[in-house]
Protein backbone atom coordinates (compact mmCIF):
# COMPACT_ATOMS: atom_id res chain seq x y z
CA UNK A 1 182.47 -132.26 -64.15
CA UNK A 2 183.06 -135.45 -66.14
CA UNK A 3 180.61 -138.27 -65.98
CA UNK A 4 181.05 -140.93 -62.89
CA UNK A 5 179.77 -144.15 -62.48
CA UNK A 6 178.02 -145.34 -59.74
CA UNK A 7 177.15 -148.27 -57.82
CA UNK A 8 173.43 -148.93 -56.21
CA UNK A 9 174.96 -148.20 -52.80
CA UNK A 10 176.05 -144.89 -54.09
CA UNK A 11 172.99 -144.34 -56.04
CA UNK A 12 170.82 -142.42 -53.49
CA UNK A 13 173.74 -140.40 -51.93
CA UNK A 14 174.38 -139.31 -55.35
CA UNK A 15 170.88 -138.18 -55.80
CA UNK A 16 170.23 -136.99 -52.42
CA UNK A 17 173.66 -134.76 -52.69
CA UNK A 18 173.33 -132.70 -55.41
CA UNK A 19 170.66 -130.37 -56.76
CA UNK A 20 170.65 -131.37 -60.24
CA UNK A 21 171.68 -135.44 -61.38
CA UNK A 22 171.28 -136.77 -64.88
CA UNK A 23 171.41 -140.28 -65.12
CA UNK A 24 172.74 -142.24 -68.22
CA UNK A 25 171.44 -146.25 -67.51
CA UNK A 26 174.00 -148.06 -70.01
CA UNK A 27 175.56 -151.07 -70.75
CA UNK A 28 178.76 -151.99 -72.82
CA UNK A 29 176.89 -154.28 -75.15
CA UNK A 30 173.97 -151.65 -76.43
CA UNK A 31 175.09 -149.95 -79.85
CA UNK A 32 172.88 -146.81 -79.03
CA UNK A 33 174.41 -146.17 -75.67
CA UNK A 34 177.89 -146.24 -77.30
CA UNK A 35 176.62 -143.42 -79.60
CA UNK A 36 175.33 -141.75 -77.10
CA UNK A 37 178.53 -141.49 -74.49
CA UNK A 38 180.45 -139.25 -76.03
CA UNK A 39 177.60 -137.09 -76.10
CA UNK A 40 177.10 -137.01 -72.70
CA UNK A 41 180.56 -137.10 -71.85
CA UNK A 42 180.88 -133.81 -73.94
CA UNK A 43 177.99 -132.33 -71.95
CA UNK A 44 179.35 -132.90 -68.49
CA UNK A 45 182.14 -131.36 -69.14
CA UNK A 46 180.98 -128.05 -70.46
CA UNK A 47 181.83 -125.50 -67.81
CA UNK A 48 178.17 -124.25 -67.52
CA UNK A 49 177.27 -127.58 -66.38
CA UNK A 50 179.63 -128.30 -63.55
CA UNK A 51 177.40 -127.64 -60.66
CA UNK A 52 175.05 -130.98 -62.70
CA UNK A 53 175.98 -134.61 -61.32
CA UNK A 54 176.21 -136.66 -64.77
CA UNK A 55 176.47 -140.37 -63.54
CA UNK A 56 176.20 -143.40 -65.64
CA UNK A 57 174.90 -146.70 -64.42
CA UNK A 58 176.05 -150.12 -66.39
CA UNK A 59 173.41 -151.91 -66.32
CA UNK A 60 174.85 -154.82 -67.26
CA UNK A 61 176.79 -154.92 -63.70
CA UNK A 62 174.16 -152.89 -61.63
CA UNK A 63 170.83 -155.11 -62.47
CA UNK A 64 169.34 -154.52 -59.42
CA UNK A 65 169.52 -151.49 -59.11
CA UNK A 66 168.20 -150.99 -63.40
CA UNK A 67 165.30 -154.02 -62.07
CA UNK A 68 164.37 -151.45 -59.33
CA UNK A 69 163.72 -148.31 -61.78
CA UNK A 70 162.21 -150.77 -64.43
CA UNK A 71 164.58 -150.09 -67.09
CA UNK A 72 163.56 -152.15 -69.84
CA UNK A 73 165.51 -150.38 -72.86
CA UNK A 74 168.79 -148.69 -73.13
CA UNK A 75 169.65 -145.85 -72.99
CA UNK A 76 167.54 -144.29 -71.00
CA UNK A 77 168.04 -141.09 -69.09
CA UNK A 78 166.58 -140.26 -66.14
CA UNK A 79 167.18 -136.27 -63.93
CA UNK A 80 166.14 -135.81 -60.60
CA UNK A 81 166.33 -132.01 -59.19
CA UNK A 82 166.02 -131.34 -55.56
CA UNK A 83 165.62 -135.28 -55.05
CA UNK A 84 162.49 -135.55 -57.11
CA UNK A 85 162.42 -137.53 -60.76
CA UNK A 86 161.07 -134.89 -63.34
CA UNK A 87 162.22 -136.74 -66.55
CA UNK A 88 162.71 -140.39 -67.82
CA UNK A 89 163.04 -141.31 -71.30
CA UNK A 90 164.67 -144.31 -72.83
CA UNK A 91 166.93 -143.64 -76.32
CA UNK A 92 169.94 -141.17 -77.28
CA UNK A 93 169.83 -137.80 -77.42
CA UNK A 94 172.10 -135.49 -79.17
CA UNK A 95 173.76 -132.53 -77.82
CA UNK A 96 171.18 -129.84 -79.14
CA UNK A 97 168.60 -132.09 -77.16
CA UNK A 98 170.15 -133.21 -73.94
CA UNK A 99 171.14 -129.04 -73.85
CA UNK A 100 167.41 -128.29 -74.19
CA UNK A 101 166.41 -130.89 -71.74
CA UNK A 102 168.84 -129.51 -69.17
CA UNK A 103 167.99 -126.00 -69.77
CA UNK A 104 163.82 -126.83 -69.17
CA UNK A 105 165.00 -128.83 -66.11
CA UNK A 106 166.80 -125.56 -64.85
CA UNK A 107 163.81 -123.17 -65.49
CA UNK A 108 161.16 -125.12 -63.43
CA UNK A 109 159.56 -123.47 -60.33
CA UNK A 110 160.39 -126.45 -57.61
CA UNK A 111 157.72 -125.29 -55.00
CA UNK A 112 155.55 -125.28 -57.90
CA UNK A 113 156.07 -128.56 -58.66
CA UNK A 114 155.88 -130.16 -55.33
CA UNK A 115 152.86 -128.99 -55.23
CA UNK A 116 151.83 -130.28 -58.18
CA UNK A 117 152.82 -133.83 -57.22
CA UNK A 118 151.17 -133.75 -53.62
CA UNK A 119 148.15 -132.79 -55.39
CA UNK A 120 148.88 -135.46 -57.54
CA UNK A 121 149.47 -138.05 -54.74
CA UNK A 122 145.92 -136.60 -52.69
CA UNK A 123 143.84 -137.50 -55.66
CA UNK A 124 145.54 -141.26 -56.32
CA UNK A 125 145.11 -141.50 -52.20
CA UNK A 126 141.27 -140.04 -52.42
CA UNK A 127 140.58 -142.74 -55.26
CA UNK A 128 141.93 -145.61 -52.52
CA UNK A 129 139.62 -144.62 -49.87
């Protein structure tokens, strides 16, 4: 699957739609990010890849919607599995790395790491109260 852009009304149907979505936050402007494209175009279309959602978001267009995740630098990727954000990282990767990252994203144990974050979340909550 080549890479798609989307909108911020778009943006949570993507994520909530597919198991795996890598994010590409870009913007026309940003030398990096134009170094970084054809990487990620590459990627997405690799055939052992299809079943992954690679969207881009222009920041330059979509500020909202980069205000609301905080982006503050460009690139920055961000990969959500099973609607939950395991990995954000500003700066470009190259293909040996993005591969990598995918792969590790692939091999985690998602009950194991819902559990994780709700232990995560009980501990923030008990240091409220």
């Amino acid at each position: 699957m080549a890479t798609r852009d989307i909108k911020a009304a778009e943006f949570d149907s993507t994520v909530e739609g597919s198991d795996i979505v890598i994010v590409d936050f870009w913007a026309e402007s940003c030398g990096p990010c134009r170094s970084f494209a054809p990487v990620y175009e590459q990627i997405s279309n690799q055939d052992e890849y299809k079943d992954i959602v690679f969207a881009k978001v222009d920041t330059a267009v979509e500020r909202e919607l980069a205000g609301a995740f905080q982006i503050r630098s460009i690139p920055t990727i961000m990969i959500f599995r099973e609607q939950v954000g395991l990995y954000r990282q500003p700066g470009a990767l190259n293909a040996e790395q993005l591969t990598d990252l995918i792969e590790q994203i692939r091999a985690l144990d998602m009950d194991e790491v819902r559990k994780e974050i709700a232990t995560q979340e009980a501990a923030q909550a008990d240091k409220i109260n």
